[in-house]
N, C-alpha and C. Protein backbone atom coordinates (compact mmCIF):
# COMPACT_ATOMS: atom_id res chain seq x y z
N UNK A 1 22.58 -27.37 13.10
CA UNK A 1 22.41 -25.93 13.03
C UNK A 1 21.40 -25.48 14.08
N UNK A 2 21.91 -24.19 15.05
CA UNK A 2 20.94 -24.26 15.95
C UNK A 2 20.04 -23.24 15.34
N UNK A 3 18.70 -23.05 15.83
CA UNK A 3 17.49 -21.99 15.86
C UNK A 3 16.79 -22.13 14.19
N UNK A 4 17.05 -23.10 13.44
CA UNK A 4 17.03 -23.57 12.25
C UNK A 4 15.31 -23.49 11.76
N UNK A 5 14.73 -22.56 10.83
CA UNK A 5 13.69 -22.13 10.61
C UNK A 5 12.79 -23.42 10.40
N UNK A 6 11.64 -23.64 10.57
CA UNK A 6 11.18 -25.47 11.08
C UNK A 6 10.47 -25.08 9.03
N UNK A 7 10.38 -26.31 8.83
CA UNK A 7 9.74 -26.44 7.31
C UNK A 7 8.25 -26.22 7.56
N UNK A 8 7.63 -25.79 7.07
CA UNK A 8 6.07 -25.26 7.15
C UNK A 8 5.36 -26.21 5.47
N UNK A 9 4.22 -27.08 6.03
CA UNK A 9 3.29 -27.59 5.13
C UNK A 9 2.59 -25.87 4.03
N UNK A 10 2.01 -26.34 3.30
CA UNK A 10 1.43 -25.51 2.81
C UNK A 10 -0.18 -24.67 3.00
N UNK A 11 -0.57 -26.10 3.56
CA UNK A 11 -1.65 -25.62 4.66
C UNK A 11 -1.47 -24.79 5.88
N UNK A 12 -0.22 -24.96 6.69
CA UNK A 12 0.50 -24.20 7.49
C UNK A 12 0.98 -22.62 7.26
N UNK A 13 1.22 -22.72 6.56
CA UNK A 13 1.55 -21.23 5.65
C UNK A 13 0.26 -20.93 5.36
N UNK A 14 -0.81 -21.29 4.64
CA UNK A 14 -2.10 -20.18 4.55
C UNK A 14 -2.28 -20.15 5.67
N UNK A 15 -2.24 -20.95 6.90
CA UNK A 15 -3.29 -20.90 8.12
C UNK A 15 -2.51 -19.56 8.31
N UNK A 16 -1.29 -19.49 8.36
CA UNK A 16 -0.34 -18.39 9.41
C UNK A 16 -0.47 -16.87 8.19
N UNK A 17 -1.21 -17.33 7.43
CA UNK A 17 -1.06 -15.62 6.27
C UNK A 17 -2.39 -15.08 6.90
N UNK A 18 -3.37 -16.20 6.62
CA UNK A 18 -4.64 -15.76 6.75
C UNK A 18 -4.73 -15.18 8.71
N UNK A 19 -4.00 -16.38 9.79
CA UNK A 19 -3.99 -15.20 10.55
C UNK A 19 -3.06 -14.10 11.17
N UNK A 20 -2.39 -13.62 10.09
CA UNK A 20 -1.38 -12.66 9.90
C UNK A 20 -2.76 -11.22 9.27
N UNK A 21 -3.19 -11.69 8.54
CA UNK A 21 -3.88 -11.02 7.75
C UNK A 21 -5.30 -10.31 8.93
N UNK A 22 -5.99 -11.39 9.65
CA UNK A 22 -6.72 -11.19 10.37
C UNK A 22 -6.13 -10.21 11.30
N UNK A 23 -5.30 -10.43 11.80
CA UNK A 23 -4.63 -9.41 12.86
C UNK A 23 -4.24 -7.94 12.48
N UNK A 24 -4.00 -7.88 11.38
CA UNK A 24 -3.91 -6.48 10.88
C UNK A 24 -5.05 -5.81 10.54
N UNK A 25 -6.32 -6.29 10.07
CA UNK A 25 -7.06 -5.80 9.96
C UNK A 25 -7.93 -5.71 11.25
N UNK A 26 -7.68 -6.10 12.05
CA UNK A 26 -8.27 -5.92 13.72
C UNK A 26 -7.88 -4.79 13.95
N UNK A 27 -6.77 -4.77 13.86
CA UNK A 27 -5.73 -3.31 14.41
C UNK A 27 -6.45 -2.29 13.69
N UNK A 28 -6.26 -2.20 12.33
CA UNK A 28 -6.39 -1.07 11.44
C UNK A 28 -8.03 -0.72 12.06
N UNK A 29 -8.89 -1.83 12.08
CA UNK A 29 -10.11 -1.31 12.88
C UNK A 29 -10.35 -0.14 13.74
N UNK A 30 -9.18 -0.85 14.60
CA UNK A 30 -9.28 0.23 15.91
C UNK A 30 -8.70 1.20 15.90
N UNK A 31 -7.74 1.34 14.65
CA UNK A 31 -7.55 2.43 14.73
C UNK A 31 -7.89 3.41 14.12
N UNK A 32 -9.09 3.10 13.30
CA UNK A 32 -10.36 3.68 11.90
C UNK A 32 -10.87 4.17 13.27
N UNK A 33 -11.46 3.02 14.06
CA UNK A 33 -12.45 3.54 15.64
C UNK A 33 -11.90 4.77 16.06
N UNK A 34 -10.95 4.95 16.80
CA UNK A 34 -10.50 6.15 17.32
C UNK A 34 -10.27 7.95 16.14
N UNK A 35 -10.05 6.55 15.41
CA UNK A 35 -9.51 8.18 14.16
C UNK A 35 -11.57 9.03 14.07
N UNK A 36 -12.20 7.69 14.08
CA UNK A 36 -13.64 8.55 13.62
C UNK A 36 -13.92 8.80 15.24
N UNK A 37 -13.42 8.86 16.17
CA UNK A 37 -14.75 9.24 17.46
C UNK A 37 -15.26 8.46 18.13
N UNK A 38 -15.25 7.26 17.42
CA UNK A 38 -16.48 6.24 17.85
C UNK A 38 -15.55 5.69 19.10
N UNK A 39 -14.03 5.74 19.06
CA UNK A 39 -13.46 4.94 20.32
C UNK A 39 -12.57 6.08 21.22
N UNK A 40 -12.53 6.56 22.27
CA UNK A 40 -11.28 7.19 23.04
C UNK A 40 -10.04 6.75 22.87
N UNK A 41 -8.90 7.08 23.36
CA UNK A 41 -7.94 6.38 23.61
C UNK A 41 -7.87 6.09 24.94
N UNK A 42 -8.56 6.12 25.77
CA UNK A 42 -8.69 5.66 27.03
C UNK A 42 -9.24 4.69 26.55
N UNK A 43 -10.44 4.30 25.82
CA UNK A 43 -11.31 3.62 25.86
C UNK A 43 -10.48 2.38 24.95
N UNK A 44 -9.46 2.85 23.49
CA UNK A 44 -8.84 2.00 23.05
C UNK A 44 -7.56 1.46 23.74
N UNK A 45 -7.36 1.63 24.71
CA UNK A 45 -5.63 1.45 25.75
C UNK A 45 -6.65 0.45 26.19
N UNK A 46 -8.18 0.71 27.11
CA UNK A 46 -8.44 -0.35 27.93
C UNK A 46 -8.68 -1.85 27.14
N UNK A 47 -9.30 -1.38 26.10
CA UNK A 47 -9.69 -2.72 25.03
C UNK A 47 -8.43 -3.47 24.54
N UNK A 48 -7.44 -2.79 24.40
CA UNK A 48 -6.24 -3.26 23.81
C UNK A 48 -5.10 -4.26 25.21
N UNK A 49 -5.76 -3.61 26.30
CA UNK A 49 -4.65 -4.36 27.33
C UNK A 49 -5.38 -5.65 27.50
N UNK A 50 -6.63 -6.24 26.66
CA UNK A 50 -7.28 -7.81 27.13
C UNK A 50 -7.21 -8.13 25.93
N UNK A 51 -6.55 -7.41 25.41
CA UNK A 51 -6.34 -8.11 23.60
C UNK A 51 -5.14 -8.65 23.31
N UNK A 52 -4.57 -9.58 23.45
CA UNK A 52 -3.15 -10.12 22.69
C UNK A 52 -2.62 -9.26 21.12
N UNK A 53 -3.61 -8.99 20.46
CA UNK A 53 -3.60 -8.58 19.18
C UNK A 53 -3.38 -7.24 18.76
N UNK A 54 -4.40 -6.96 19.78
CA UNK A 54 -4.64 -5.09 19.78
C UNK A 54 -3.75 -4.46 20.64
N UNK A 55 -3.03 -4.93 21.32
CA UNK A 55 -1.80 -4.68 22.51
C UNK A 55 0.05 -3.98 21.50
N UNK A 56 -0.40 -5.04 20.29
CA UNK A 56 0.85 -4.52 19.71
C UNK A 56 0.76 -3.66 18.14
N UNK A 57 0.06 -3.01 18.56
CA UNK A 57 -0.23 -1.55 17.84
C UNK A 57 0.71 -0.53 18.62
N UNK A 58 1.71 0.08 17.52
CA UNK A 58 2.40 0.92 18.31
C UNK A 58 1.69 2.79 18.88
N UNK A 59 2.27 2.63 20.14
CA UNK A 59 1.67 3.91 20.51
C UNK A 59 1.66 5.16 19.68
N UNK A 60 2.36 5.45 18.92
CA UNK A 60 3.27 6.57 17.77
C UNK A 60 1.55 6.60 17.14
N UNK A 61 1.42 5.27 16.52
CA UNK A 61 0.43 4.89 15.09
C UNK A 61 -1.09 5.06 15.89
N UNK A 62 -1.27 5.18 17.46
CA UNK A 62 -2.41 5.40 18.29
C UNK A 62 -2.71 7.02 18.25
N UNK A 63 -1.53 7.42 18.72
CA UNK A 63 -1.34 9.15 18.85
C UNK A 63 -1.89 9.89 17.85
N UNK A 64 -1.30 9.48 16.25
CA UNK A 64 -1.31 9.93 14.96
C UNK A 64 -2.68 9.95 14.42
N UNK A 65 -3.93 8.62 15.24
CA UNK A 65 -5.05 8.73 14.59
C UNK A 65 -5.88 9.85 14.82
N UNK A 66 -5.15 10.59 16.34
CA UNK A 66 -5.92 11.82 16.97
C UNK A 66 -6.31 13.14 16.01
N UNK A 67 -6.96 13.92 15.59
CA UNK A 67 -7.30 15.02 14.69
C UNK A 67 -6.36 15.92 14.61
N UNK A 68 -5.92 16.55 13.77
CA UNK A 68 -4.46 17.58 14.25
C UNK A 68 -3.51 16.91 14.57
N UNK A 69 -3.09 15.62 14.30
CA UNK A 69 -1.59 15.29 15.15
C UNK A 69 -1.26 14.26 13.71
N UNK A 70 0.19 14.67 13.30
CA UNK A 70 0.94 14.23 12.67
C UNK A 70 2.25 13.82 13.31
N UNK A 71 2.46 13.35 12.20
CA UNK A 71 4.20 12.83 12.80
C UNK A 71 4.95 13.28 13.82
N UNK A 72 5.15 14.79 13.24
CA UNK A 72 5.76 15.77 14.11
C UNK A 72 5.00 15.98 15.48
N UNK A 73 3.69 15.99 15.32
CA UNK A 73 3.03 16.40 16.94
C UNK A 73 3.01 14.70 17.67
N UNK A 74 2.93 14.37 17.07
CA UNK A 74 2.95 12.84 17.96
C UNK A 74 4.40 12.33 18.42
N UNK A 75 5.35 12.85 17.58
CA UNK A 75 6.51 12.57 18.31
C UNK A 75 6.89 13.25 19.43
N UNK A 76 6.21 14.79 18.99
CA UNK A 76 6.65 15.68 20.35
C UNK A 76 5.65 15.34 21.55
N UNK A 77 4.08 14.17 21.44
CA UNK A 77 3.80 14.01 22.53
C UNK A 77 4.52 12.87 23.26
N UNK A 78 4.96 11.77 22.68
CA UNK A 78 5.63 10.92 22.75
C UNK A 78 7.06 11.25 23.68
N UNK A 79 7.81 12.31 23.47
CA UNK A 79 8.80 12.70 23.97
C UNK A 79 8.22 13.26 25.61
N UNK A 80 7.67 14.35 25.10
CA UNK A 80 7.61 14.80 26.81
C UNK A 80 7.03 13.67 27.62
N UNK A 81 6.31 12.43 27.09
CA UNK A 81 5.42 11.53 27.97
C UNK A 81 6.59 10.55 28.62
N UNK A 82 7.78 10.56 27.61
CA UNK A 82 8.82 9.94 27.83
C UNK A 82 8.99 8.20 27.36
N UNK A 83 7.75 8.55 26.62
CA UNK A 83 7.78 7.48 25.91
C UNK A 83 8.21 7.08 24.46
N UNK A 84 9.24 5.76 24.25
CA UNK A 84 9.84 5.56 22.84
C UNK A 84 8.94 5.54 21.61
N UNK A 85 9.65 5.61 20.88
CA UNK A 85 8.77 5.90 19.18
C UNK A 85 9.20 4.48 18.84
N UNK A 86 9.28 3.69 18.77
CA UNK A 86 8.68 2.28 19.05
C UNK A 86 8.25 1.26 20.05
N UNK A 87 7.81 1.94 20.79
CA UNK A 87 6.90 0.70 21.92
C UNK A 87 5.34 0.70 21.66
N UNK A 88 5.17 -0.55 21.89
CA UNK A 88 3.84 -0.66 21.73
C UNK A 88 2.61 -0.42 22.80
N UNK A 89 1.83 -0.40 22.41
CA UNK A 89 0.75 -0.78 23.93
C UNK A 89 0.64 -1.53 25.06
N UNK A 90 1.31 -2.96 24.71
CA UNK A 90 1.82 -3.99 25.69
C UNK A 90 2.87 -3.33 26.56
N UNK A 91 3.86 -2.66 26.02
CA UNK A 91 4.92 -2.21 26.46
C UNK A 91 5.10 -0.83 27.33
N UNK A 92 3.60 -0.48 27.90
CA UNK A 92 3.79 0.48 28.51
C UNK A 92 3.86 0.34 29.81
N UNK A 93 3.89 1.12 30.91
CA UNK A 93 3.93 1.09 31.92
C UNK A 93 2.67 1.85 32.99
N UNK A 94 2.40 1.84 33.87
CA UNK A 94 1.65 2.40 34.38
C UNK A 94 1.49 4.03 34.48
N UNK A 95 2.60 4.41 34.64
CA UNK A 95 2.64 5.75 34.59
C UNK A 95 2.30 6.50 33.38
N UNK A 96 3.19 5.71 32.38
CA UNK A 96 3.07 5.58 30.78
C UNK A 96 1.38 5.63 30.26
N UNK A 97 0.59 4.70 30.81
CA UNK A 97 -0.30 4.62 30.54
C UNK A 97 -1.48 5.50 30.93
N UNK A 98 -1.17 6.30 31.99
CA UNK A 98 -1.85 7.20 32.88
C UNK A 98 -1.75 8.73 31.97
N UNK A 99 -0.28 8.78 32.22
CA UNK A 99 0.04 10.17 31.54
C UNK A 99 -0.59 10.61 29.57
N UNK A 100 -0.67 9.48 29.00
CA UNK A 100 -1.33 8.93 27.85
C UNK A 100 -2.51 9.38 27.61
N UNK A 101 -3.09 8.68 28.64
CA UNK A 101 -4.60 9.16 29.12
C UNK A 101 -5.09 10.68 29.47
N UNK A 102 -4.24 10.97 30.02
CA UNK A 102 -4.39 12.09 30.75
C UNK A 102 -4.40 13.41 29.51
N UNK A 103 -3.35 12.61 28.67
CA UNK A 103 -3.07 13.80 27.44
C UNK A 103 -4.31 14.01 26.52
N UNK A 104 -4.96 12.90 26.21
CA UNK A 104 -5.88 13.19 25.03
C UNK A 104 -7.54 13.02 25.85
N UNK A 105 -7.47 13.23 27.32
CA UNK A 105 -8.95 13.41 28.21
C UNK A 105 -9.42 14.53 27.55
């Protein structure tokens, strides 16, 4: 059988919950940081592009921590930026990343 899910020890499985677990609460960090002030989103795009971790926080769930912006306003910034309502931070592009910036300076 090809691509056949490999058997995992049980020690293996906590290691991979606990850092499943760690990684989400990294994220949710940063994104407590920005929601209170304490981080930009310039300042969280730059921290997040040397982060493996913090890179795949989706942009939508970055937008949304901004004051005044819900679903609806974050999708409509998302649209004109021309960027998808699921890509992440890793997944942007330069321009992407500029115009981003540029929105919440």
């Amino acid at each position: 059988m090809p691509n056949e899910i490999p058997k995992l020890t049980p020690e293996q499985l906590q290691a991979a919950r606990q850092a499943a677990t760690k990684a989400r609460q990294e994220r949710a960090a940063m994104k407590d940081a920005v929601r209170s002030g304490e981080l930009s989103v310039s300042q969280a795009l730059a921290k997040a592009a040397g982060n493996e971790i913090l890179s795949r926080i989706r942009v939508l769930d970055l937008v949304k921590t901004q004051p005044r912006i819900g679903d609806k306003r974050a999708l409509d910034v998302l649209h004109r930026l021309g960027i998808a309502e699921n890509r992440r931070i890793r997944g942007l592009g330069k321009h992407q990343l500029d115009a981003l910036i540029a929105e919440f300076h």
